[in-house]
Protein backbone atom coordinates (compact mmCIF):
# COMPACT_ATOMS: atom_id res chain seq x y z
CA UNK A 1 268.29 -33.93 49.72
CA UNK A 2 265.27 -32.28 51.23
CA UNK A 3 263.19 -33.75 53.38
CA UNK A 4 259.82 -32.24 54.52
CA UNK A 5 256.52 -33.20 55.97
CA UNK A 6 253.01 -31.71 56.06
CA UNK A 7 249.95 -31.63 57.21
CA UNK A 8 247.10 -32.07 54.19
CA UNK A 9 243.64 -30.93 54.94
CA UNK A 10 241.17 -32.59 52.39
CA UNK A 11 238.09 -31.01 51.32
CA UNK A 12 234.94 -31.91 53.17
CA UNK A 13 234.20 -36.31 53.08
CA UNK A 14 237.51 -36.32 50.67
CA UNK A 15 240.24 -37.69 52.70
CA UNK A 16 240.45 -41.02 50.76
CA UNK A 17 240.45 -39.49 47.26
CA UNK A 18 243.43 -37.24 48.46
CA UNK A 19 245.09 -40.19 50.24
CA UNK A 20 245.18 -42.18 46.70
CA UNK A 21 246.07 -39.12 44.68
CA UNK A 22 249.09 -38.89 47.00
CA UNK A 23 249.99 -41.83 47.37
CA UNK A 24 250.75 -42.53 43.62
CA UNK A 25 253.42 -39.83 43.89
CA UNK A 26 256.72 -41.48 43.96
CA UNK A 27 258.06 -39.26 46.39
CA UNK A 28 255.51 -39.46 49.01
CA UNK A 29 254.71 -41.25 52.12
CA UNK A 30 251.15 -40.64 52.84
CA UNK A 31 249.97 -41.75 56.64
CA UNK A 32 246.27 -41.00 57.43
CA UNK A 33 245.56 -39.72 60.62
CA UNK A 34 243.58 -41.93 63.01
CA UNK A 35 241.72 -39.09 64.78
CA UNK A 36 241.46 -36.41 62.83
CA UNK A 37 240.61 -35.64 58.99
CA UNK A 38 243.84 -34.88 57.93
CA UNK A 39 247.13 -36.85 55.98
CA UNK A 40 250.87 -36.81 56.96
CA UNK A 41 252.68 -36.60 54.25
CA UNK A 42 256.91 -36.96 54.39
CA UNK A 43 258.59 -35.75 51.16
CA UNK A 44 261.55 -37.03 50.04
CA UNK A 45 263.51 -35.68 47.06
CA UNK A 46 266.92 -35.06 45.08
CA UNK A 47 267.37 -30.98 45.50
CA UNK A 48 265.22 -27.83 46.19
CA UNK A 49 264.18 -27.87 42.33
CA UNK A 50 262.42 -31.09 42.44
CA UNK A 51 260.75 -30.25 46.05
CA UNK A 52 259.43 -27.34 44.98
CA UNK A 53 257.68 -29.31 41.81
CA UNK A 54 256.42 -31.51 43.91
CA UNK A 55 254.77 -29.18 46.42
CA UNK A 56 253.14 -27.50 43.31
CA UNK A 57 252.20 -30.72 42.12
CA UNK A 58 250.26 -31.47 45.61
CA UNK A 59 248.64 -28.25 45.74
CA UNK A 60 246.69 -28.85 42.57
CA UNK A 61 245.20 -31.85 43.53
CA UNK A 62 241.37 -30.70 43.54
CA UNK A 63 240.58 -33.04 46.62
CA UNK A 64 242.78 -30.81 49.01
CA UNK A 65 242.13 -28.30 50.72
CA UNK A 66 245.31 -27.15 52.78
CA UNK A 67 248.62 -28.07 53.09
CA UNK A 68 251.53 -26.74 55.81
CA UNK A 69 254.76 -27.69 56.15
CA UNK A 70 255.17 -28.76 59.91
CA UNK A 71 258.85 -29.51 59.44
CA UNK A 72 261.76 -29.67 56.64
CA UNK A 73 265.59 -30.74 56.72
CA UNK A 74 267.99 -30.44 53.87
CA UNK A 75 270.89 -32.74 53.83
CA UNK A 76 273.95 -31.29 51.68
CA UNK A 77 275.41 -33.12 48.93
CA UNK A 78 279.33 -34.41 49.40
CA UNK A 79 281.13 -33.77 46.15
């Protein structure tokens, strides 16, 4: 399952309205950043498929204005 986490850069005085839009994504942990205007978000879904939704699904929230993957681990499945 793939684990990531990024950095999300709102647009100018809209940190809170991207903090709520992320945070009603299931597979998000959203942890605003004390000194800085920026989110950590951690990512956790069921294969590369659903990630990769879900990253397109955060980039077209209007409220941000970057987002960069600082780090990402993929743990494989045991059949």
């Amino acid at each position: 399952m793939p684990i990531k986490s990024y950095l999300a850069h709102p647009q100018e005085d809209k940190k809170q309205a991207l903090f709520e839009a992320l945070s009603k994504i299931e597979q998000c942990e959203v942890i605003p950043a004390k000194n800085e205007d920026l989110l950590i978000v951690v990512t956790d879904t069921n294969s590369q498929e659903e990630e990769d939704k879900l990253k397109k699904l955060m980039e077209n929230i209007d409220s941000l204005k970057l987002l960069s993957m600082v780090s990402g681990f993929n743990t494989p499945k045991n059949d």
